[in-house]
Protein backbone atom coordinates (compact mmCIF):
# COMPACT_ATOMS: atom_id res chain seq x y z
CA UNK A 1 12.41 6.03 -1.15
CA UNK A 2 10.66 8.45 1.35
CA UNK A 3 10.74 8.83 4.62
CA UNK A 4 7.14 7.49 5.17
CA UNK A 5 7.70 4.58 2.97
CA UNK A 6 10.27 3.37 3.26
CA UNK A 7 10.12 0.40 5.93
CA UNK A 8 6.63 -0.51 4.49
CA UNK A 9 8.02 -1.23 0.79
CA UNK A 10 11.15 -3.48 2.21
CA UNK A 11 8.57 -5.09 4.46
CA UNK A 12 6.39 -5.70 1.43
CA UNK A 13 9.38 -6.93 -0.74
CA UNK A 14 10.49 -9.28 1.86
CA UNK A 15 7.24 -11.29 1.28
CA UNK A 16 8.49 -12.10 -2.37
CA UNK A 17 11.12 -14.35 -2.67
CA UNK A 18 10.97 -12.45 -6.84
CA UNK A 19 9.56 -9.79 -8.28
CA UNK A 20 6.17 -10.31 -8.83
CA UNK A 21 5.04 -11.11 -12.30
CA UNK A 22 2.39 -11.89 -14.53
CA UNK A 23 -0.98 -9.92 -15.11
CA UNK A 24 -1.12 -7.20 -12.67
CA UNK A 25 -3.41 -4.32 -12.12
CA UNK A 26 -2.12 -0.97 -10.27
CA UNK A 27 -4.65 1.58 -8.55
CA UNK A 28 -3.42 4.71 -9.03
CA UNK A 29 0.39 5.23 -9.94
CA UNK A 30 2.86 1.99 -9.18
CA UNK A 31 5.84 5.08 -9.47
CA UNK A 32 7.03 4.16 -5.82
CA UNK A 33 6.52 0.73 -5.67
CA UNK A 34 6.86 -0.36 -9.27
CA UNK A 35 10.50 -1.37 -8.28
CA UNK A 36 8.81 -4.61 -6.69
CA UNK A 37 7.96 -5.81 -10.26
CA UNK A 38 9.38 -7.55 -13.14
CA UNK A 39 8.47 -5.61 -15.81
CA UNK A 40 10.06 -7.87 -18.38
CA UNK A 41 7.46 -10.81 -17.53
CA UNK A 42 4.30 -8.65 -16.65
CA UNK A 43 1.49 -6.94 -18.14
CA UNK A 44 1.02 -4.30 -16.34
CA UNK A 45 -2.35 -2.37 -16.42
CA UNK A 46 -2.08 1.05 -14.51
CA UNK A 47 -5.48 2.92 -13.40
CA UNK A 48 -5.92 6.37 -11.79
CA UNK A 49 -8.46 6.85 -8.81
CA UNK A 50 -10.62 8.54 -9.05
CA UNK A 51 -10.84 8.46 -12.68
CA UNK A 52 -11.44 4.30 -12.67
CA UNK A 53 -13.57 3.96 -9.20
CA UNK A 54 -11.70 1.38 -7.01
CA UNK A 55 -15.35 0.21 -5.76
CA UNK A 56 -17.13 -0.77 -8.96
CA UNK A 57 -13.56 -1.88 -11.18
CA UNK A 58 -14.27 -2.14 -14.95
CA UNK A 59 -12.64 -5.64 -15.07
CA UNK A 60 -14.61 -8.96 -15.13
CA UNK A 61 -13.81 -11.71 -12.08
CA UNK A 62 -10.89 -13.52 -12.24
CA UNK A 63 -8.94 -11.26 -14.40
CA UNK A 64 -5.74 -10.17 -12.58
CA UNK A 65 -3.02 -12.38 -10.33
CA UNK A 66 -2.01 -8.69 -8.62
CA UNK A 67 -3.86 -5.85 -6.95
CA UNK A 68 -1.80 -3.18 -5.93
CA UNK A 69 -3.29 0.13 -4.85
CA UNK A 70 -1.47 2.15 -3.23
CA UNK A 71 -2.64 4.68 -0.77
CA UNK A 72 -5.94 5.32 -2.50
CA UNK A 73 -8.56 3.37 0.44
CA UNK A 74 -8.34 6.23 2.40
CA UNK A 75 -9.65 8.15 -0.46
CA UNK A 76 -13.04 5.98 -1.53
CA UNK A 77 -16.41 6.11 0.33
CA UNK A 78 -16.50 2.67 0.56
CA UNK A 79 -13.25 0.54 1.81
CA UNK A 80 -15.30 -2.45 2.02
CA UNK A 81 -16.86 -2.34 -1.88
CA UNK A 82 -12.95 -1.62 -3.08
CA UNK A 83 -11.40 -4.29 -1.23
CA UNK A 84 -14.23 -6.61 -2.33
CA UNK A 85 -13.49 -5.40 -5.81
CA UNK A 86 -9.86 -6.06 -5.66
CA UNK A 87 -10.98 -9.57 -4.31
CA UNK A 88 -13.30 -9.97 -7.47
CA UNK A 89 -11.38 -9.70 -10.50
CA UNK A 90 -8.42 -11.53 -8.94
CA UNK A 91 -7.98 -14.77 -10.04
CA UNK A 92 -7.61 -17.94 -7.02
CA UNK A 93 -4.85 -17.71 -5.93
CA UNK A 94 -3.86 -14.22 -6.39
CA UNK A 95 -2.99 -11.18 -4.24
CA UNK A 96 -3.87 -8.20 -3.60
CA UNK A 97 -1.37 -5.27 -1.95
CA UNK A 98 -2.83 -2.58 -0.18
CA UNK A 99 -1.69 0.22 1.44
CA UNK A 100 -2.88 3.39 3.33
CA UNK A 101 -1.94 5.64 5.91
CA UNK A 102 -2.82 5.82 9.58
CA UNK A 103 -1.54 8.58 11.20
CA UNK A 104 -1.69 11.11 8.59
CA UNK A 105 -2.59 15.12 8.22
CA UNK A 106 -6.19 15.28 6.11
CA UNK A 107 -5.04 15.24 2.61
CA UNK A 108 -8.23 15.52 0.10
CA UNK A 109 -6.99 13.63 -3.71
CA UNK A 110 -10.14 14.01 -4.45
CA UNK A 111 -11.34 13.53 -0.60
CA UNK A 112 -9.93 12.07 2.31
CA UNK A 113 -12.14 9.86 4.51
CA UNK A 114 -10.64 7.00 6.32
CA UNK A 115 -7.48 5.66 8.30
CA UNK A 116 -7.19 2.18 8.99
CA UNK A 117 -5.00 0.46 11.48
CA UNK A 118 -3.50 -3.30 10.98
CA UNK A 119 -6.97 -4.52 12.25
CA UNK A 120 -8.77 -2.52 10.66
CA UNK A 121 -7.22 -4.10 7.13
CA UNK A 122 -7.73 -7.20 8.35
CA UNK A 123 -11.07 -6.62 8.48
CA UNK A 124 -11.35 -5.49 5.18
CA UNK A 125 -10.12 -8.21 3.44
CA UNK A 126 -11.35 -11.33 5.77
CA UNK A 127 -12.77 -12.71 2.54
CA UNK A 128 -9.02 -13.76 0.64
CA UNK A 129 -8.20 -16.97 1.71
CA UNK A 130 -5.08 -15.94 3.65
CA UNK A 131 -3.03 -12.93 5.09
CA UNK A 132 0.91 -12.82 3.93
CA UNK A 133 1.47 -9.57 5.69
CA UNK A 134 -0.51 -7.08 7.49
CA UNK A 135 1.72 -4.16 9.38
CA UNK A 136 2.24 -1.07 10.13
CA UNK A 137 5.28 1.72 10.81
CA UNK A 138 5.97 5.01 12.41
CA UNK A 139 7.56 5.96 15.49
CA UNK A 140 6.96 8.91 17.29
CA UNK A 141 9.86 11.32 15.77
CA UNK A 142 8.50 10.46 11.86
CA UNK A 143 4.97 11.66 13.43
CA UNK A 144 6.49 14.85 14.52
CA UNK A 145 8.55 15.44 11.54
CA UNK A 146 5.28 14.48 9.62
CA UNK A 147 3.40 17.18 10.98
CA UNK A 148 5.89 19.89 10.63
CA UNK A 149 5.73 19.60 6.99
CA UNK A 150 5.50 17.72 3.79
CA UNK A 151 9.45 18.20 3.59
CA UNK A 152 10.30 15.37 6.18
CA UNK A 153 7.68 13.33 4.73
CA UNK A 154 9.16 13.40 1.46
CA UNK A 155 12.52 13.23 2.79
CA UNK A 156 14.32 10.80 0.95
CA UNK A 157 16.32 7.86 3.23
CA UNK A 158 19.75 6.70 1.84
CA UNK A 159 20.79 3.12 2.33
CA UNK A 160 23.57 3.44 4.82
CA UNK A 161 22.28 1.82 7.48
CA UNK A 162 24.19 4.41 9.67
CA UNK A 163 22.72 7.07 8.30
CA UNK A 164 20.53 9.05 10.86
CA UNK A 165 17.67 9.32 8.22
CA UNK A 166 17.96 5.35 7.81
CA UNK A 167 18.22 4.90 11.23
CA UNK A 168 14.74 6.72 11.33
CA UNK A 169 13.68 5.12 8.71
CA UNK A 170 14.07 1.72 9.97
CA UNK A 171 12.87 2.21 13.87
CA UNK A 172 9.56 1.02 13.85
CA UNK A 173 7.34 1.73 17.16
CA UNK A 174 3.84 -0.35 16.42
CA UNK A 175 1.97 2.30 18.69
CA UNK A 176 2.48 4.95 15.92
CA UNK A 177 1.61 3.67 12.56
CA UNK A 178 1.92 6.46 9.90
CA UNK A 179 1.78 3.66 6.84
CA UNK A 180 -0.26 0.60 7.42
CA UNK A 181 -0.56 -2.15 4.48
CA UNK A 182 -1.58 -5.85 3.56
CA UNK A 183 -0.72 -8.06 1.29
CA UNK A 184 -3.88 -10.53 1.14
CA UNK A 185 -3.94 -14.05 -1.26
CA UNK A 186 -7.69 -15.02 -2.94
């Protein structure tokens, strides 16, 4: 995993006692966090933004027990419409996972217009029924080996915990958010 993901996906993982499973519905590419699912008992349907518009989903309500986008509601004009889309075509009781960036150099895919802090992704989705997990991570030494180039935000962390890139990795200061997710239930 990289550098600038790694604590988020554990932290997302440790709300799953499994793998998730069953119909599920990735926003853009589920490459880095596609290890969180069970392949063998999903159907997976995988959409690219901004070829399928997160704000106005081709699905009809109640369609989906997962939502994952991941870091694509930076990229949309309007957070709000997505998030209420993801909410839509879930089905009661389902969840949505979303996650974004905070701290983060402008990075157009196709453009870049938003960052959104824990609160601010509370906001968004304060129509699901209930929050599981809404955090952030960074710590001032990931923001300055963010900015010196894509390099050390691509860096890749190996699991020995001793490892100085794991020990980055891991140190969380909640001042400095670089990722910021939540993992919202309809």
């Amino acid at each position: 995993m990289r550098l600038t993901r790694h604590f988020m996906y554990k932290r997302i993982a440790s709300a799953f006692e499994n793998p998730i499973s069953g119909k599920i519905l990735g926003i853009s590419e589920l490459d880095d966090i596609g290890f969180l699912i069970d392949k063998n008992r999903s159907e997976i349907t995988t959409t690219t933004y901004p070829e399928i518009d997160m704000q106005n989903l081709p699905f009809e309500e109640d369609t989906f027990d997962y939502v994952v986008s991941d870091q694509v509601i930076e990229h949309v004009e309007n957070p709000i419409k997505a998030v209420q889309e993801s909410h839509r075509i879930l089905k009661e009781g389902g969840i949505a996972i979303h996650t974004t960036c905070f701290i983060n150099q402008y990075h157009p895919s196709p453009k870049d217009f938003w960052r959104f802090s824990p609160d601010a992704l509370r906001f968004l989705c304060r129509d699901f029924r209930e929050i599981i997990q809404c955090e952030g991570w960074g710590n001032k030494v990931t923001v300055l080996l963010c900015f010196l180039g894509d390099r050390f935000r691509a860096m890749e962390i190996p699991e020995k915990k001793f490892s100085v890139r794991n020990l980055i990795a891991r140190f969380n200061q909640k001042r400095y958010p670089i990722t910021t997710w939540i993992i919202a239930k309809k």
